[in-house]
N, C-alpha and C. Protein backbone atom coordinates (compact mmCIF):
# COMPACT_ATOMS: atom_id res chain seq x y z
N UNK A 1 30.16 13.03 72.02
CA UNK A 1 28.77 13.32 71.69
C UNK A 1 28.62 14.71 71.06
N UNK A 2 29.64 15.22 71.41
CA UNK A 2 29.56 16.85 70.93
C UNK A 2 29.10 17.32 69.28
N UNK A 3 30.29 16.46 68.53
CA UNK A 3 29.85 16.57 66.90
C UNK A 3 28.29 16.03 66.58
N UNK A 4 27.68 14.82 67.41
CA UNK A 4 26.46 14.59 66.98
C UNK A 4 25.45 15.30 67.38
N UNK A 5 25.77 16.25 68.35
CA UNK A 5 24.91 17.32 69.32
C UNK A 5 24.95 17.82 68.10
N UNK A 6 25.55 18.48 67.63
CA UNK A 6 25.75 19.94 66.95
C UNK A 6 25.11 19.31 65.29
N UNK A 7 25.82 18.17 64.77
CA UNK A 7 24.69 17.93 63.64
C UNK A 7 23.12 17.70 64.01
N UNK A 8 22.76 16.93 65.13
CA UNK A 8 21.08 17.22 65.24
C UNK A 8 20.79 18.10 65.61
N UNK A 9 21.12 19.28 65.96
CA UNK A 9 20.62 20.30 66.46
C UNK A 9 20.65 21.18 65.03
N UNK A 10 21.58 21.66 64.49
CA UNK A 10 21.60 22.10 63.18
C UNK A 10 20.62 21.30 62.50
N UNK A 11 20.42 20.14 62.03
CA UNK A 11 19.55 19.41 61.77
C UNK A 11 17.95 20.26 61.90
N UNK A 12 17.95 19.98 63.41
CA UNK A 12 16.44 21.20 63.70
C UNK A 12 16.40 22.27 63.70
N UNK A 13 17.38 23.44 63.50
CA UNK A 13 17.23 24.47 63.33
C UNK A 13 16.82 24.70 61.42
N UNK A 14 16.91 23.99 60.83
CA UNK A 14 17.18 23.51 59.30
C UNK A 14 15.47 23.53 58.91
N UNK A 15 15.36 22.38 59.67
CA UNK A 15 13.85 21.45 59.84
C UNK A 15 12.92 22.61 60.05
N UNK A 16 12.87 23.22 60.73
CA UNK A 16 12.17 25.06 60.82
C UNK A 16 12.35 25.79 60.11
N UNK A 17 13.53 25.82 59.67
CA UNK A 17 13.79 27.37 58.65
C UNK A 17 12.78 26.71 57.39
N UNK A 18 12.88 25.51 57.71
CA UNK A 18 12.37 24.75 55.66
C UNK A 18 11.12 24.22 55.83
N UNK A 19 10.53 24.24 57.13
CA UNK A 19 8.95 23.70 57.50
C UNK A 19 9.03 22.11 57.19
N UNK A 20 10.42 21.85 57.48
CA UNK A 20 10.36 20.26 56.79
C UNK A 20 10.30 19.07 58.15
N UNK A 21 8.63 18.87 58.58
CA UNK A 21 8.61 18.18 59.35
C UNK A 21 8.97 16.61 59.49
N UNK A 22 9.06 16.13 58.05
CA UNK A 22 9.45 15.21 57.82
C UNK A 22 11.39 14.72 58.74
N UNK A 23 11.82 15.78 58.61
CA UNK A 23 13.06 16.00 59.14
C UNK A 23 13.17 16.18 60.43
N UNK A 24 12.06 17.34 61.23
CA UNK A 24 11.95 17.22 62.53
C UNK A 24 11.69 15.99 63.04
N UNK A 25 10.71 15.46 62.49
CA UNK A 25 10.33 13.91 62.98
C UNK A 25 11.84 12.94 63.13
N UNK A 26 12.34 12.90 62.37
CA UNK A 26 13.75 12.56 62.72
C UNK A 26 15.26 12.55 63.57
N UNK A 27 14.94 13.88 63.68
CA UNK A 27 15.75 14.49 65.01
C UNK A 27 15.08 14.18 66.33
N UNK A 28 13.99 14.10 66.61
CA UNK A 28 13.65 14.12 67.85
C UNK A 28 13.57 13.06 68.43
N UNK A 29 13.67 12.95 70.05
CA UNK A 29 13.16 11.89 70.98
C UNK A 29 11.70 11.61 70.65
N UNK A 30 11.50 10.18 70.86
CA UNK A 30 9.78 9.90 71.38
C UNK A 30 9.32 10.64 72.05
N UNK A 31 9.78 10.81 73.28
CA UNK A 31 9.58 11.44 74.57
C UNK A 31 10.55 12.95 74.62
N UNK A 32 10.45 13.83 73.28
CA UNK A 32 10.95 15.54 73.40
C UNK A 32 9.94 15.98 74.26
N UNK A 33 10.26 17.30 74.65
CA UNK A 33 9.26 18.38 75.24
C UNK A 33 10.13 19.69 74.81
N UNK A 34 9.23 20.54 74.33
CA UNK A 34 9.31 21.64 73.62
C UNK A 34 9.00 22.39 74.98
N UNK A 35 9.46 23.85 75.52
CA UNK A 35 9.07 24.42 76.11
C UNK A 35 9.24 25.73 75.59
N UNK A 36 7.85 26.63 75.42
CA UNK A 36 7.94 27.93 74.94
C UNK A 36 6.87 28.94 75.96
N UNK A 37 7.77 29.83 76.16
CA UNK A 37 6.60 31.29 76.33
C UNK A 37 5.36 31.32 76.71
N UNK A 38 4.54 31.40 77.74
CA UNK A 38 3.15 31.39 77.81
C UNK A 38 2.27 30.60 77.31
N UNK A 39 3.27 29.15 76.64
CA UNK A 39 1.93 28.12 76.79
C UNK A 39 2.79 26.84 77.60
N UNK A 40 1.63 25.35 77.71
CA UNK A 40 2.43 24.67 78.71
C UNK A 40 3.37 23.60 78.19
N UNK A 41 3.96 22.98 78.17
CA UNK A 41 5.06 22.59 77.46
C UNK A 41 4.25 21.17 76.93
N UNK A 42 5.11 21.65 75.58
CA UNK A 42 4.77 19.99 74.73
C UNK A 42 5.46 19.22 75.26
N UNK A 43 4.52 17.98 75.18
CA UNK A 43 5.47 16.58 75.74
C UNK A 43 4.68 15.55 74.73
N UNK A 44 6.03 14.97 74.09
CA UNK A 44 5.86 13.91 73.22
C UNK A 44 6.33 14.90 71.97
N UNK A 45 7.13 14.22 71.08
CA UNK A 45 7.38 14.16 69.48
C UNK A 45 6.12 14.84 68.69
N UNK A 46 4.97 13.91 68.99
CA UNK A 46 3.99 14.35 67.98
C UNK A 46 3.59 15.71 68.62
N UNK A 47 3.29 15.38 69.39
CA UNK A 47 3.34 17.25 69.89
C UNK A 47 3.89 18.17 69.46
N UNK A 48 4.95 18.38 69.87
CA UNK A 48 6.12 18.92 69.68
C UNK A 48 6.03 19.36 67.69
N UNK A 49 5.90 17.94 67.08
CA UNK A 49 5.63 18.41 65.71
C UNK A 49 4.91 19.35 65.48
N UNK A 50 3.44 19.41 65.95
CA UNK A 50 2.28 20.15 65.65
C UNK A 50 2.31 21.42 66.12
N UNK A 51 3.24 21.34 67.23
CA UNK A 51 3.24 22.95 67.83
C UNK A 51 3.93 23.58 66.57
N UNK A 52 4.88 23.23 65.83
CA UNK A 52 5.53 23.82 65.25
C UNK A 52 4.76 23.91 63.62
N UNK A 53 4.05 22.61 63.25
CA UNK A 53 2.72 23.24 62.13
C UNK A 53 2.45 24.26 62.70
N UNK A 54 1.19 24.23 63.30
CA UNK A 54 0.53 25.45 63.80
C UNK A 54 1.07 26.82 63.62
N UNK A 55 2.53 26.92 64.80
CA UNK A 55 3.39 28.05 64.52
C UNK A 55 3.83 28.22 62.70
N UNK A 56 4.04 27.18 62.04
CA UNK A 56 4.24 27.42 60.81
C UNK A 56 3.07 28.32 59.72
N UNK A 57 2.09 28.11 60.33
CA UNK A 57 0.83 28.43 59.67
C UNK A 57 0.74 30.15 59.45
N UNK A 58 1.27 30.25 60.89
CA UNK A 58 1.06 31.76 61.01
C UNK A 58 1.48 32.91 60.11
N UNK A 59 2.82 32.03 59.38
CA UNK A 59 3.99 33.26 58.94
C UNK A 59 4.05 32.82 57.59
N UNK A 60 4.28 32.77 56.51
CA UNK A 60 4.73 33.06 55.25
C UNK A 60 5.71 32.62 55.27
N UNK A 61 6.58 33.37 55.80
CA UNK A 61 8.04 32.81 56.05
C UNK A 61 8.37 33.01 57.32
N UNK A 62 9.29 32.57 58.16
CA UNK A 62 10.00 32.92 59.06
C UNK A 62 11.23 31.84 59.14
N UNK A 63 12.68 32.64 59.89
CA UNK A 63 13.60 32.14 59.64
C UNK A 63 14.71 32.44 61.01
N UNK A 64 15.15 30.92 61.12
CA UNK A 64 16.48 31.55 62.64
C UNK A 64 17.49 31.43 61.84
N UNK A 65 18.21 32.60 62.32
CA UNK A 65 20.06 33.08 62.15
C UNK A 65 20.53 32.87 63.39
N UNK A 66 21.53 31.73 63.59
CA UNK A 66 21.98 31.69 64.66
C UNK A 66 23.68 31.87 64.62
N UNK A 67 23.49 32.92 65.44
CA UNK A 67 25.07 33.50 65.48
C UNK A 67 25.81 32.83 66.54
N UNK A 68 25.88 32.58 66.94
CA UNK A 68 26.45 32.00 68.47
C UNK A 68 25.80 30.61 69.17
N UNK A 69 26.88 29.91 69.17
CA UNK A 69 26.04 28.46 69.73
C UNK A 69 27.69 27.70 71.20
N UNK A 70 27.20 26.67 71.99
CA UNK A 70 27.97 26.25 72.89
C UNK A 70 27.60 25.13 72.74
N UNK A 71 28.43 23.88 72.77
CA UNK A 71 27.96 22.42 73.55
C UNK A 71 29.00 22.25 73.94
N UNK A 72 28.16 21.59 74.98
CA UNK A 72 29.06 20.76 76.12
C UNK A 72 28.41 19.56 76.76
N UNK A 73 29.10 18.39 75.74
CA UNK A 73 28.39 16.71 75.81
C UNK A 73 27.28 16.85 74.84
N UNK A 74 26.29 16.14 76.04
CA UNK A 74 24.57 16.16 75.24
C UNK A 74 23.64 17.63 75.41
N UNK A 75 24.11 18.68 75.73
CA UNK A 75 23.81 19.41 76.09
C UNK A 75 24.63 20.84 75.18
N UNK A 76 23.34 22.09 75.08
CA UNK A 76 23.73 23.19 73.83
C UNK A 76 22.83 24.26 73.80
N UNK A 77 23.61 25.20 73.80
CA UNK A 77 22.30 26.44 73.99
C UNK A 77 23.35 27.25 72.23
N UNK A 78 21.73 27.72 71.98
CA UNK A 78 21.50 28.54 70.88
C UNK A 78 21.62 29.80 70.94
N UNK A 79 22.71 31.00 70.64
CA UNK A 79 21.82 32.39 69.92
C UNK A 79 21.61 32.97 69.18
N UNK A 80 20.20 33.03 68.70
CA UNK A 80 19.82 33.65 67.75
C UNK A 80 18.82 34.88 67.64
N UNK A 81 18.76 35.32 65.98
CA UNK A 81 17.52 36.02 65.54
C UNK A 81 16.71 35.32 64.91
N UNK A 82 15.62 35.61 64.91
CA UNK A 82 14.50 35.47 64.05
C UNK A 82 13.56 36.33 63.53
N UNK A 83 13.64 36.44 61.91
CA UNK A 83 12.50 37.42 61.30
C UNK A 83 11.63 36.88 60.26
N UNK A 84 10.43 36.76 60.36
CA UNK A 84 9.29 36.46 59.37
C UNK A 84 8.57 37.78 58.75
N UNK A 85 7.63 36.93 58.07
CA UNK A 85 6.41 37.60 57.69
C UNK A 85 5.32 36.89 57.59
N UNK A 86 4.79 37.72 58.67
CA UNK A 86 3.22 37.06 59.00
C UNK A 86 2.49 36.99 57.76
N UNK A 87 1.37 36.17 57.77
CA UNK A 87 0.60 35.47 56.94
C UNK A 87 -0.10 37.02 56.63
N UNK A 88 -1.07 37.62 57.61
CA UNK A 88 -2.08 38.43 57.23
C UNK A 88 -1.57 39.63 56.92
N UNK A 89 0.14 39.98 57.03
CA UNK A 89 0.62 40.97 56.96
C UNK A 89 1.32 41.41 57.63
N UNK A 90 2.58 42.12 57.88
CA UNK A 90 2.79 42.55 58.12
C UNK A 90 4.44 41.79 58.92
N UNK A 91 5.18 42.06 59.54
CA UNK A 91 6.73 41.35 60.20
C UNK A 91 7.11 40.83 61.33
N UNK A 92 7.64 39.99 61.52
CA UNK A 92 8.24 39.29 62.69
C UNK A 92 9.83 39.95 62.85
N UNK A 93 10.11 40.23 64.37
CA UNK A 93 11.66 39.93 64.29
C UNK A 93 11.71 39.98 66.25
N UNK A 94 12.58 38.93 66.20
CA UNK A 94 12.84 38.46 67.28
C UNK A 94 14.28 38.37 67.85
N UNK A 95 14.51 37.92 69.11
CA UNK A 95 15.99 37.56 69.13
C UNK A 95 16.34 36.28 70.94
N UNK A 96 16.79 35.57 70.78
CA UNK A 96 16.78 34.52 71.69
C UNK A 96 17.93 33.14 72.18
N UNK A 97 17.45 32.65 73.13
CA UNK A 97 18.14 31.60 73.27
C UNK A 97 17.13 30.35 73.06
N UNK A 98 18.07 29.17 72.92
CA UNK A 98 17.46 27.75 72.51
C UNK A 98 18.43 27.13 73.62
N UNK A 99 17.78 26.16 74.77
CA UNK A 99 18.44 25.21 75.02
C UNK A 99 18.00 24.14 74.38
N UNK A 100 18.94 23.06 74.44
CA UNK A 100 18.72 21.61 74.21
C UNK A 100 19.55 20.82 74.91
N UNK A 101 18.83 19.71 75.30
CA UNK A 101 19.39 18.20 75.97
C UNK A 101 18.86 16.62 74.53
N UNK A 102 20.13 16.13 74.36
CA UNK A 102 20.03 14.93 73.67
C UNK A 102 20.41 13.74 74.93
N UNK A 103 19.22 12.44 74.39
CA UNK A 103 19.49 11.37 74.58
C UNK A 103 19.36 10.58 73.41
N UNK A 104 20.34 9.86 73.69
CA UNK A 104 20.40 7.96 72.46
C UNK A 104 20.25 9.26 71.17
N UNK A 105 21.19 9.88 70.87
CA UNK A 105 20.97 10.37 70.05
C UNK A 105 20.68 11.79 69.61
N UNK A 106 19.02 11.90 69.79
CA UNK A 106 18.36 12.81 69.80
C UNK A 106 17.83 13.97 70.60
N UNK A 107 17.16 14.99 69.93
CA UNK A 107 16.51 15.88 70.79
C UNK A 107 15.85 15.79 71.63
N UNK A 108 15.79 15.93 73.09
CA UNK A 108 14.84 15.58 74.19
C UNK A 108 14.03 16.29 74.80
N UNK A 109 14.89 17.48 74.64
CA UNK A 109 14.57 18.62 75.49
C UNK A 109 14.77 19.71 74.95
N UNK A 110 13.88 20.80 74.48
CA UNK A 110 14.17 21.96 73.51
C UNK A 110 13.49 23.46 74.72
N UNK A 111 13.83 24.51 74.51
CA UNK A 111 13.22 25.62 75.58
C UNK A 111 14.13 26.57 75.24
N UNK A 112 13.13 27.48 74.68
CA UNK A 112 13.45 29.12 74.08
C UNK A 112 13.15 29.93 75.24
N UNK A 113 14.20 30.93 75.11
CA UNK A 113 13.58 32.07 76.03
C UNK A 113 13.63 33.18 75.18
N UNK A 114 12.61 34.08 74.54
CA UNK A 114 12.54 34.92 73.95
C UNK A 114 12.75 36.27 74.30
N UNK A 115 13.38 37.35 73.75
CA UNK A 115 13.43 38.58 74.03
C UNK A 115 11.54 39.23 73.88
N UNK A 116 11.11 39.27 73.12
CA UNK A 116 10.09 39.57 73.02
C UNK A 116 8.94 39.03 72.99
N UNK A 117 7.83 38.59 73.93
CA UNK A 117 6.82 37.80 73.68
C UNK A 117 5.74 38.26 73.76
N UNK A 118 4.91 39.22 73.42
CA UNK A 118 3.67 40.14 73.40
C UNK A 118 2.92 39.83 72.30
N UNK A 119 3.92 39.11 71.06
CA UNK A 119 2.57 38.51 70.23
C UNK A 119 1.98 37.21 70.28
N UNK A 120 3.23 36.24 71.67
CA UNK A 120 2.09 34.90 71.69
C UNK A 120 0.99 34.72 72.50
């Protein structure tokens, strides 16, 4: 399962850098849950999509560099940076982990823990 971990997951890290939800929609479980930072966790796909419109809305650009990654089975944690530029002005830069759990495939289970969270 390992090589297909690592292409859908690359897959969604892709799907973000390029705002290409068409692609997220593809990677994911019916039943994903997104879990981020100070809000309560998406549950469901379409969710999960929209959290990430929304978040898309904000920035101009923003982008993950991920230097360092592990799997083991259906299971894979991420580390990365991330730096944008906000819509109204001014920069993003971040730095973090990504877990993920796949079933039948896909993404099920996604949950960042961020170094910095004071702007969500």
């Amino acid at each position: 399962m390992t090589d297909m971990a690592k292409e859908m997951i690359y897959r969604f890290v892709d799907a973000i850098n390029e705002k290409d939800f068409k692609a997220l929609d593809e990677v994911l479980h019916d039943d994903a849950t997104f879990r981020f930072p100070k809000i309560d966790d998406q549950v469901g796909k379409k969710a999960v999509i929209r959290f990430f419109k929304v978040m898309s809305r904000k920035y101009t650009e923003l982008k993950w560099m991920v230097y360092e990654d592990v799997f083991e089975g259906d299971q894979a944690v991420l580390i990365w940076d991330s730096t944008g530029e906000l819509r109204g002005g001014g920069s993003y830069e971040n730095e973090g982990v990504t877990t993920f759990k796949l079933k039948d495939g896909k993404l099920l289970f996604i949950s960042d823990y961020l170094k910095r969270t004071e702007m969500f």
